[in-house]
PDB file of N, CA and C in Angstrom:
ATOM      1  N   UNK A   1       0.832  -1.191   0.000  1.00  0.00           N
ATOM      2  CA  UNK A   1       0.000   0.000   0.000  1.00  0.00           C
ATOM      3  C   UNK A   1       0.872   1.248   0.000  1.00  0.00           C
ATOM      4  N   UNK A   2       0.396   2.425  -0.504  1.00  0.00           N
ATOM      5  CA  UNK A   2       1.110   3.677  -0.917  1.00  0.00           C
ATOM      6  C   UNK A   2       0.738   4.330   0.969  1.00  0.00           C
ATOM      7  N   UNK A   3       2.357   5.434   1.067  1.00  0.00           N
ATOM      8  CA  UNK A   3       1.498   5.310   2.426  1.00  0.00           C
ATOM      9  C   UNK A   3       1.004   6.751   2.635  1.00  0.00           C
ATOM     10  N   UNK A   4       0.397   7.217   1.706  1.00  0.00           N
ATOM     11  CA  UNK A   4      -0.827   8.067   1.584  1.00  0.00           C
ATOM     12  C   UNK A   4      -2.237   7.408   1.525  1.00  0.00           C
ATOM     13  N   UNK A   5      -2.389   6.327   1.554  1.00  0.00           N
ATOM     14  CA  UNK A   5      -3.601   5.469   1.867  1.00  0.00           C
ATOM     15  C   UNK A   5      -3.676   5.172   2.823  1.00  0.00           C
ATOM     16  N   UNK A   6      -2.491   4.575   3.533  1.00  0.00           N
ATOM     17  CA  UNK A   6      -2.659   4.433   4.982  1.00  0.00           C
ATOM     18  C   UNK A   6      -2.990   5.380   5.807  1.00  0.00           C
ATOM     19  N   UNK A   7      -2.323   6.262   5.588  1.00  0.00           N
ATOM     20  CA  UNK A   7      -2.778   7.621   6.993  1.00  0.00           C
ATOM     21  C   UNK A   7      -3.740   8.432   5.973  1.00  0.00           C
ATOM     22  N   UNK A   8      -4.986   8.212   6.331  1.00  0.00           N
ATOM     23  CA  UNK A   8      -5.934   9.227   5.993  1.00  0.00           C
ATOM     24  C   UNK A   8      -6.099  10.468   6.388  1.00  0.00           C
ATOM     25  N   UNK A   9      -6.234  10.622   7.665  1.00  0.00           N
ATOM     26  CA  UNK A   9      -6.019  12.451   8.595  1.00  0.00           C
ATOM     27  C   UNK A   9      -5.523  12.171   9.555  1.00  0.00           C
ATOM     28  N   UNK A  10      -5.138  13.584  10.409  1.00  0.00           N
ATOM     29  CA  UNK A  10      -4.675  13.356  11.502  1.00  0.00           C
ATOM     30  C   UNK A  10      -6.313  14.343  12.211  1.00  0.00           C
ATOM     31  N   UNK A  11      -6.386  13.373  13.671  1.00  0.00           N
ATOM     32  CA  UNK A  11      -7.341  13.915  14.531  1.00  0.00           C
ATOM     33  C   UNK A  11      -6.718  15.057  15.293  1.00  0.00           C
ATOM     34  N   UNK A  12      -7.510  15.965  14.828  1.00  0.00           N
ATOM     35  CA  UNK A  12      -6.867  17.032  15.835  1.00  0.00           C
ATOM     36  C   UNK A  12      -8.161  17.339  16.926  1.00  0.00           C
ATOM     37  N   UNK A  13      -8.104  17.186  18.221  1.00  0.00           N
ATOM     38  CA  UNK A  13      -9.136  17.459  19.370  1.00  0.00           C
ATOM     39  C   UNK A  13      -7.846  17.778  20.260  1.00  0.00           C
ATOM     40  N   UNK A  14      -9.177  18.321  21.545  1.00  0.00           N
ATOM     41  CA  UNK A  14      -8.593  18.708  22.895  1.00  0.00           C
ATOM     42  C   UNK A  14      -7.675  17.394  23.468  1.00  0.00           C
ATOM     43  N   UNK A  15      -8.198  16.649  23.321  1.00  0.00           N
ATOM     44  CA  UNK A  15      -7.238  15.158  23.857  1.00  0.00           C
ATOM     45  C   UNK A  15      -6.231  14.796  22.872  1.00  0.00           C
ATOM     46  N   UNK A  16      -6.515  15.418  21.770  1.00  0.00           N
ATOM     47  CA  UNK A  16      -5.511  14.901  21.236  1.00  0.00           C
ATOM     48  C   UNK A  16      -3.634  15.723  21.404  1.00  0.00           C
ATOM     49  N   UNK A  17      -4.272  17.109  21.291  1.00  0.00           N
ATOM     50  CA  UNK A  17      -3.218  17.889  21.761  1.00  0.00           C
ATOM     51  C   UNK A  17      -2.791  18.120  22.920  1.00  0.00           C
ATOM     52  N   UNK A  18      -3.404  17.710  24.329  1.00  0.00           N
ATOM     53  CA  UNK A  18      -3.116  17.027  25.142  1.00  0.00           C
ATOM     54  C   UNK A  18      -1.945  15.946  25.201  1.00  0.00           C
ATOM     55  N   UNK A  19      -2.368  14.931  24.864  1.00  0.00           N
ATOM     56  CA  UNK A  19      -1.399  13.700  24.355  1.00  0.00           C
ATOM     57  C   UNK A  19      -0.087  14.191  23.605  1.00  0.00           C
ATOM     58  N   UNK A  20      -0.206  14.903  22.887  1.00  0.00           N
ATOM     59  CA  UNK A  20       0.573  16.011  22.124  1.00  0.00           C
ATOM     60  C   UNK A  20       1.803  16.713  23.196  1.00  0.00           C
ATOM     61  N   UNK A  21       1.200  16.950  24.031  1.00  0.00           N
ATOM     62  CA  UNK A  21       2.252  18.138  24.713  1.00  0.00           C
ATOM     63  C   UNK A  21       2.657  17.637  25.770  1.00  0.00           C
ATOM     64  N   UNK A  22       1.648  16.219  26.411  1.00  0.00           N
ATOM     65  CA  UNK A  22       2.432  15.698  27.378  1.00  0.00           C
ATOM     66  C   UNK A  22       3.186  14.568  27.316  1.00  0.00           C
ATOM     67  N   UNK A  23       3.012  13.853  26.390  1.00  0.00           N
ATOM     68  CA  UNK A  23       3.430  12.437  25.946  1.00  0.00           C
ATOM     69  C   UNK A  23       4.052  11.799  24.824  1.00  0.00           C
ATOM     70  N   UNK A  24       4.242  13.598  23.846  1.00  0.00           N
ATOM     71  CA  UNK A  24       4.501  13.393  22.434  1.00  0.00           C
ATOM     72  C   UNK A  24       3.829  12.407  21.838  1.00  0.00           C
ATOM     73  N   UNK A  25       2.750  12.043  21.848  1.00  0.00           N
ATOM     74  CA  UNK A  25       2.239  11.012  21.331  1.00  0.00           C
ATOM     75  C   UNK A  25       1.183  12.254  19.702  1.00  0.00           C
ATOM     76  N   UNK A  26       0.882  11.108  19.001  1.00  0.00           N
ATOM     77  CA  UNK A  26      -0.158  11.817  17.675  1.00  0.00           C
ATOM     78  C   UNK A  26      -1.101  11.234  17.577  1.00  0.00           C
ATOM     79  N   UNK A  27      -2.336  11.387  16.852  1.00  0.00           N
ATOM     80  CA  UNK A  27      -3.620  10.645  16.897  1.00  0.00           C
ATOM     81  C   UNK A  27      -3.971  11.010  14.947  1.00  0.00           C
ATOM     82  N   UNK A  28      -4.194   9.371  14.816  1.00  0.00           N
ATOM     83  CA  UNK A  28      -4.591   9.665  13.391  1.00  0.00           C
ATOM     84  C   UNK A  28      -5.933   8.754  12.762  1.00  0.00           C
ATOM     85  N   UNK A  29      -5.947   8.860  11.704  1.00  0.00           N
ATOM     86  CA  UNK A  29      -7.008   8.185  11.550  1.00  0.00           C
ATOM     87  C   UNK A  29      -5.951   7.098  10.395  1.00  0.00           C
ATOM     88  N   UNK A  30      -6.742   6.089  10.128  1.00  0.00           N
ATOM     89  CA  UNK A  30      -5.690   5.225   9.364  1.00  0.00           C
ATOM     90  C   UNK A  30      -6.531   4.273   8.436  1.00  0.00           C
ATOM     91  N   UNK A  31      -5.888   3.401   7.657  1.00  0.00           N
ATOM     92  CA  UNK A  31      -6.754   2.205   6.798  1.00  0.00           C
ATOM     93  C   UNK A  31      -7.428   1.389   7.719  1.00  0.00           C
ATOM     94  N   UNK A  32      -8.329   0.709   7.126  1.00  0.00           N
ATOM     95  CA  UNK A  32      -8.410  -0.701   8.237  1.00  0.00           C
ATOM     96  C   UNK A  32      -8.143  -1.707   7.523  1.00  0.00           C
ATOM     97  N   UNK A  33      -7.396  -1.998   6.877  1.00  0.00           N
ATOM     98  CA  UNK A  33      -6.561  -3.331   6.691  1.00  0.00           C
ATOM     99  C   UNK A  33      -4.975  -2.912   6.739  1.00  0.00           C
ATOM    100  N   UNK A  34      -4.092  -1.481   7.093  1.00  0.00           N
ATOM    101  CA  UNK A  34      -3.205  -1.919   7.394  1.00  0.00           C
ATOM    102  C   UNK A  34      -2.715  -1.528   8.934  1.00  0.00           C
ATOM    103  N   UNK A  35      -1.731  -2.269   9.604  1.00  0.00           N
ATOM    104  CA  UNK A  35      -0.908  -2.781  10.657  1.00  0.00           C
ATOM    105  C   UNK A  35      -0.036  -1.881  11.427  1.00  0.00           C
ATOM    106  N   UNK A  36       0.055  -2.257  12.302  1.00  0.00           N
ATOM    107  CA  UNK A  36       1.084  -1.769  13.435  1.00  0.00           C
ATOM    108  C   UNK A  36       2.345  -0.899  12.418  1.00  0.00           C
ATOM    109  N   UNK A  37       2.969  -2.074  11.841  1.00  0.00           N
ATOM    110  CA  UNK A  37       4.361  -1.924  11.224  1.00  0.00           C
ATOM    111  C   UNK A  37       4.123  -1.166  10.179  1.00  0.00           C
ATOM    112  N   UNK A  38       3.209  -1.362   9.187  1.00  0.00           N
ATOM    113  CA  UNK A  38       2.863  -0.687   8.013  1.00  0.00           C
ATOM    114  C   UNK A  38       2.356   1.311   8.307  1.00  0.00           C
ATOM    115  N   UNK A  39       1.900   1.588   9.591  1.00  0.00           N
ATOM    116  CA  UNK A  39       1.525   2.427  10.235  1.00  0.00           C
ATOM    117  C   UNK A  39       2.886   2.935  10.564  1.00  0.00           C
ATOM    118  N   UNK A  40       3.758   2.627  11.259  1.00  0.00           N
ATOM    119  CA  UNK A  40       5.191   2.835  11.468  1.00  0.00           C
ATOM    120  C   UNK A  40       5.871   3.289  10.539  1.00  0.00           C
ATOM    121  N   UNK A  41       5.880   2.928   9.241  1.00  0.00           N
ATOM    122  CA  UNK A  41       6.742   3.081   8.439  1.00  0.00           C
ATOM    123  C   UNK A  41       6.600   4.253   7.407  1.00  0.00           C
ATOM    124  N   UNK A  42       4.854   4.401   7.057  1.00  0.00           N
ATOM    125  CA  UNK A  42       4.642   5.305   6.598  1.00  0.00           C
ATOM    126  C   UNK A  42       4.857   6.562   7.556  1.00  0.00           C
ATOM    127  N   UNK A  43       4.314   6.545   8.574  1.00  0.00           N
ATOM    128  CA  UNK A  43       4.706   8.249   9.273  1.00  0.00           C
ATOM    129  C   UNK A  43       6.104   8.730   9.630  1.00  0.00           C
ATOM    130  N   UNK A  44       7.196   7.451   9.611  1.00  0.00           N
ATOM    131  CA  UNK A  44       8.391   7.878   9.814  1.00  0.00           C
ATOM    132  C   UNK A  44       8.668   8.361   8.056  1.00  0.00           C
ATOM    133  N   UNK A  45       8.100   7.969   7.446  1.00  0.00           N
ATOM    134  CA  UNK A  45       8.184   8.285   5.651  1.00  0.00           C
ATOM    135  C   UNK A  45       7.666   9.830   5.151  1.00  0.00           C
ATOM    136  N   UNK A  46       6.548  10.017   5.972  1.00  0.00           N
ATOM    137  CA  UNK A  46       5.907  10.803   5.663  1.00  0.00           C
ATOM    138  C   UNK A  46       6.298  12.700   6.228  1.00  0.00           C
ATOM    139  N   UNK A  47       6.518  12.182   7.564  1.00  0.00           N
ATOM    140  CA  UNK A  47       6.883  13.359   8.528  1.00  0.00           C
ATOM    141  C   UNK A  47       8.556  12.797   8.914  1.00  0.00           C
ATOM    142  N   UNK A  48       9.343  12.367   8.509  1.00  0.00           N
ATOM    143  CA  UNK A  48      10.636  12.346   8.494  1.00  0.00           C
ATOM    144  C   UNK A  48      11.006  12.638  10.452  1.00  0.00           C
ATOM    145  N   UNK A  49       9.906  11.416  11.041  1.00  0.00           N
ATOM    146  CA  UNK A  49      10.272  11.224  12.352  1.00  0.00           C
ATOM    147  C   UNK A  49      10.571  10.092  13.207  1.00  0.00           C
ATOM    148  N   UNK A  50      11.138  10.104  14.403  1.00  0.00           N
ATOM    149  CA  UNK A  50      11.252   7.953  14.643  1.00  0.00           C
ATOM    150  C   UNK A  50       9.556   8.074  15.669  1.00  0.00           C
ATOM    151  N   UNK A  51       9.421   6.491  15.188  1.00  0.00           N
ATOM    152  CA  UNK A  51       8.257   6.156  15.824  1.00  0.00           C
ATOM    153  C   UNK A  51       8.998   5.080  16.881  1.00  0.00           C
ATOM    154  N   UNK A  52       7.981   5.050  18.295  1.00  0.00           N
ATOM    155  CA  UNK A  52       8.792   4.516  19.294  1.00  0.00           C
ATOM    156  C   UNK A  52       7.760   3.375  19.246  1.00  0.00           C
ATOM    157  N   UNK A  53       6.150   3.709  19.300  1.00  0.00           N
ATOM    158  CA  UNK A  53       5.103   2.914  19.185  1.00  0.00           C
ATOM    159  C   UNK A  53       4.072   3.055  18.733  1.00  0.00           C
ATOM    160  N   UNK A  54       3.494   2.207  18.615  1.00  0.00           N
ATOM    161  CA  UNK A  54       2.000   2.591  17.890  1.00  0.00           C
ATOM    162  C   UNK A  54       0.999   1.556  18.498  1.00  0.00           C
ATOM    163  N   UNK A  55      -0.104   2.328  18.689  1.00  0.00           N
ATOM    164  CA  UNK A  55      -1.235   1.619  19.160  1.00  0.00           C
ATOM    165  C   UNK A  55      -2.386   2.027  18.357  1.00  0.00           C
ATOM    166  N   UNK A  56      -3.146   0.983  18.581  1.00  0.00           N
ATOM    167  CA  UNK A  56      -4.773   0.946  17.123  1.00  0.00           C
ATOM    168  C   UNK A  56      -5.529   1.035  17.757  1.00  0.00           C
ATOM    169  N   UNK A  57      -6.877   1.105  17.352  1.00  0.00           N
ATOM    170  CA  UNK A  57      -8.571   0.775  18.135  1.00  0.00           C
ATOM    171  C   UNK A  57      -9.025   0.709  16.766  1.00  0.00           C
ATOM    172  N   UNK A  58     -10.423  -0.020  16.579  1.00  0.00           N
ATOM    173  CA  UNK A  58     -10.643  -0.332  15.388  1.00  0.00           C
ATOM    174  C   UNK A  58     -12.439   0.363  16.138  1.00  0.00           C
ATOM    175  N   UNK A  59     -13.046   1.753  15.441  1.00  0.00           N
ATOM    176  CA  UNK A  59     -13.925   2.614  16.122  1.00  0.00           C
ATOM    177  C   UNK A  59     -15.233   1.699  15.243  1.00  0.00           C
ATOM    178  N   UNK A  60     -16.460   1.480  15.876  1.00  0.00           N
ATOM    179  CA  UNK A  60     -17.799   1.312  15.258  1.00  0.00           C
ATOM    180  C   UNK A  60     -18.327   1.962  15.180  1.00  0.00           C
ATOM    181  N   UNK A  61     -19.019   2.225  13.376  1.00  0.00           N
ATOM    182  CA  UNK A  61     -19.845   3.096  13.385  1.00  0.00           C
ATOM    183  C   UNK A  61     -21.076   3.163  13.824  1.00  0.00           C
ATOM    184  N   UNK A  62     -21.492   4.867  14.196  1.00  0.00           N
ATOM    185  CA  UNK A  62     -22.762   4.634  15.009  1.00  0.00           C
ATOM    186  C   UNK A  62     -23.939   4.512  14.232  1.00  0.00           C
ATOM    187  N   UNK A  63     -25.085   4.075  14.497  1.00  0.00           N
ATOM    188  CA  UNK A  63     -26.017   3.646  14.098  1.00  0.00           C
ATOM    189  C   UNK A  63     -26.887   5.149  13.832  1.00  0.00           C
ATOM    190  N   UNK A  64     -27.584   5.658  12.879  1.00  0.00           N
ATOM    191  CA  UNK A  64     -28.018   6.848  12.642  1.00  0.00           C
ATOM    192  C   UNK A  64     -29.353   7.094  12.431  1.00  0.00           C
ATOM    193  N   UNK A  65     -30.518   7.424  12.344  1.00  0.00           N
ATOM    194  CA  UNK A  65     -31.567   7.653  11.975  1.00  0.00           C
ATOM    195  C   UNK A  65     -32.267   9.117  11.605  1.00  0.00           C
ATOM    196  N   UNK A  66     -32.907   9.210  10.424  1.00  0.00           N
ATOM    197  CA  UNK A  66     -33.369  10.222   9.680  1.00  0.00           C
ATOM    198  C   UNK A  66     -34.539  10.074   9.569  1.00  0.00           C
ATOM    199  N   UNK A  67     -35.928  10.340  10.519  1.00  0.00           N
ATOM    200  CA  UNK A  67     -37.161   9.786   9.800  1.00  0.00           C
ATOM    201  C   UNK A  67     -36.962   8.499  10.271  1.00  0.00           C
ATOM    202  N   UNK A  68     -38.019   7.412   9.206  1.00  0.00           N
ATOM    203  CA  UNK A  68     -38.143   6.264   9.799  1.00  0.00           C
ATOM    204  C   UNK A  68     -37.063   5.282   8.736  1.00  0.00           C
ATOM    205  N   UNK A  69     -36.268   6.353   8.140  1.00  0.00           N
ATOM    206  CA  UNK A  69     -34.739   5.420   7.608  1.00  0.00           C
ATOM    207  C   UNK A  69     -33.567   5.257   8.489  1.00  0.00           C
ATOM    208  N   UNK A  70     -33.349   4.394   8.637  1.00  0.00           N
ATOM    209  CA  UNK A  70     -32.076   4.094   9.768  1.00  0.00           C
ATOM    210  C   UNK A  70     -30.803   3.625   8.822  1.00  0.00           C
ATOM    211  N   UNK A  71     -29.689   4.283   9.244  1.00  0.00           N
ATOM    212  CA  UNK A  71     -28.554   4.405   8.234  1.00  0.00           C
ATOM    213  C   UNK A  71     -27.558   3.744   9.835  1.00  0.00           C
ATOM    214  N   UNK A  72     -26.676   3.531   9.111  1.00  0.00           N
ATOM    215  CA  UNK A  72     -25.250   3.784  10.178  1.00  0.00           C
ATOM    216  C   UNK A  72     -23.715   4.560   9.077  1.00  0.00           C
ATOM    217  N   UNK A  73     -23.214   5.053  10.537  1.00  0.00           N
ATOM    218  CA  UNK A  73     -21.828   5.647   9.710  1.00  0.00           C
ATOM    219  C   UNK A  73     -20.778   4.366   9.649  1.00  0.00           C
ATOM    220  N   UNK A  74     -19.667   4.934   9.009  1.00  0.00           N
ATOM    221  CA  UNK A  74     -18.561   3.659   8.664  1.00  0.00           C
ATOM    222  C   UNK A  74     -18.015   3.622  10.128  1.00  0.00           C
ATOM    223  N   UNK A  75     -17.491   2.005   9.534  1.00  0.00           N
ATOM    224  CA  UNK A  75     -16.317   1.713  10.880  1.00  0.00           C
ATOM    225  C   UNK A  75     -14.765   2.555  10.140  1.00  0.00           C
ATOM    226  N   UNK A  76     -14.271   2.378  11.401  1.00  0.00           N
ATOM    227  CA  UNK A  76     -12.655   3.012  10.895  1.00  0.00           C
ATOM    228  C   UNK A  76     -11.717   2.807  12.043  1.00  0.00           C
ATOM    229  N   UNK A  77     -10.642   3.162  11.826  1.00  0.00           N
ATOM    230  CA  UNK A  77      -9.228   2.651  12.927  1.00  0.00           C
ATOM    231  C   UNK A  77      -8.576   3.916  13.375  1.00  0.00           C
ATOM    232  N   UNK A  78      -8.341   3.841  14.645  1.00  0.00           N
ATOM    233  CA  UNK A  78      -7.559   5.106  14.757  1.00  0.00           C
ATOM    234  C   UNK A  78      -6.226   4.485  15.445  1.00  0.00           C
ATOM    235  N   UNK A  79      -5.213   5.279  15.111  1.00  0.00           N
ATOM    236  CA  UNK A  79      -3.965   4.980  15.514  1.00  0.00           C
ATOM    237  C   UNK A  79      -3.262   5.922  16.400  1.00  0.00           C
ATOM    238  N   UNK A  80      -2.510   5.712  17.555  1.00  0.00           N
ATOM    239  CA  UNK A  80      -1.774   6.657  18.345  1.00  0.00           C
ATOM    240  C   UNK A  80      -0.787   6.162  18.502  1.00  0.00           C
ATOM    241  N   UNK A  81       0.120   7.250  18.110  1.00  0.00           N
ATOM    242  CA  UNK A  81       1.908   7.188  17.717  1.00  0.00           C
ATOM    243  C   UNK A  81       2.193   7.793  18.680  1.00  0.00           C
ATOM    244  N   UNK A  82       3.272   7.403  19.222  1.00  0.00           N
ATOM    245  CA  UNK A  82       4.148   7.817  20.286  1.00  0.00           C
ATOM    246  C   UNK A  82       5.586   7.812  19.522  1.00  0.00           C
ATOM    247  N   UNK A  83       6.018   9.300  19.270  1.00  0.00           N
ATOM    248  CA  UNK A  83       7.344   9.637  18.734  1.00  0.00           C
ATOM    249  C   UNK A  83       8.419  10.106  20.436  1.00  0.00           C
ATOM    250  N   UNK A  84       9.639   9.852  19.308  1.00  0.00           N
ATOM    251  CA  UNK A  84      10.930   9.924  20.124  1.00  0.00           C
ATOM    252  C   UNK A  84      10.997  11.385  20.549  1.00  0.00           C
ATOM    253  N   UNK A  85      11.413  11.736  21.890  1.00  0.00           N
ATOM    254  CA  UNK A  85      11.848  13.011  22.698  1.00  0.00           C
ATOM    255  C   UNK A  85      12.855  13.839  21.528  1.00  0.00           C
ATOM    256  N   UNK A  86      12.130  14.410  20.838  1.00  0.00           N
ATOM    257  CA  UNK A  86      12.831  15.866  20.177  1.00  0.00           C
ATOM    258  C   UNK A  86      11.732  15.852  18.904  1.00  0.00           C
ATOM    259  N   UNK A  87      11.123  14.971  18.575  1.00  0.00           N
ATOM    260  CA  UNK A  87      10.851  14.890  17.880  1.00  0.00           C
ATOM    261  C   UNK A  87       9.374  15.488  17.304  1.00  0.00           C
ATOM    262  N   UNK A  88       9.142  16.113  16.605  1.00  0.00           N
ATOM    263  CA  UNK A  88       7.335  17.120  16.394  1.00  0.00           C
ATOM    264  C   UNK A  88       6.946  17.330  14.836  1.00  0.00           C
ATOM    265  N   UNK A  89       5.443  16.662  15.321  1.00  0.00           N
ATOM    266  CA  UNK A  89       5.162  17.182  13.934  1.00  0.00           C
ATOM    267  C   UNK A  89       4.483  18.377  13.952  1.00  0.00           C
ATOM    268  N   UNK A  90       3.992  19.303  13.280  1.00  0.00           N
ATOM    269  CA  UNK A  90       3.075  20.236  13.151  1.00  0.00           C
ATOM    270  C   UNK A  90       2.279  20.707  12.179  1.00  0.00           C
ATOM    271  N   UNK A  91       1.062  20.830  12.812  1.00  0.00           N
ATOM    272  CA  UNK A  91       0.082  20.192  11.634  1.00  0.00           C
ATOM    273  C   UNK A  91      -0.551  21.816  10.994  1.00  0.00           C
ATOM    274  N   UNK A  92      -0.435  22.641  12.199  1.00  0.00           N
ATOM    275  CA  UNK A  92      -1.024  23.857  12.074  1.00  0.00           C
ATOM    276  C   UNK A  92      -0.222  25.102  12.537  1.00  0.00           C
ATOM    277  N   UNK A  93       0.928  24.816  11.481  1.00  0.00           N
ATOM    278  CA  UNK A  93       2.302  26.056  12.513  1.00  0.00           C
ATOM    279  C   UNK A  93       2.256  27.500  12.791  1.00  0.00           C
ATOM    280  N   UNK A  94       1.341  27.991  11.650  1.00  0.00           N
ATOM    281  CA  UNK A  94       0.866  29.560  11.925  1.00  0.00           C
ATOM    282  C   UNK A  94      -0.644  29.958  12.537  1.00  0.00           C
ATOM    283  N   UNK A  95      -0.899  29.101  13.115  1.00  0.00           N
ATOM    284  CA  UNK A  95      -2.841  29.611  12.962  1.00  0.00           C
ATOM    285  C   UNK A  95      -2.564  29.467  15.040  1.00  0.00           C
TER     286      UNK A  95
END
């Protein structure tokens, strides 16, 4: 896989920049068929940083209703990277 497929966005929230400033850790959103390692390799590829770890959750989508049509949203994976002490990405450097 190209690893612009793998990392779809990065989550930016209050917890996430949290995690951010105390733990250097990142929060992204990712494929759901690829992996730990495959996740690793692209963001050290991508943002030219070392990855120390990575952890997944695989999110369910919620169930939705409009009227008497009931939809649900997609499932998807989120990933949290924990980079090496010096190391930063920045997603939003002037704002």
């Amino acid at each position: 896989m190209d690893h612009y497929t793998i990392i779809r966005r990065p989550i930016v929230t209050e917890k996430g920049s949290t995690l951010k400033d105390d733990n250097n850790q990142l929060i992204f959103e990712v494929n759901l068929d690829s992996n730990k390692s495959e996740i690793k390799k692209a963001i050290e590829k991508l943002f030219k940083v070392t990855v120390l770890s990575v952890r997944t959750q695989n999110r369910m989508g919620k169930r939705k209703r409009l009227g008497r049509s009931i939809g649900r949203r997609r499932n998807w994976k989120k990933a949290i990277v924990t980079l090496k002490e010096g190391d930063r990405v920045d997603f939003f450097e002037g704002v």
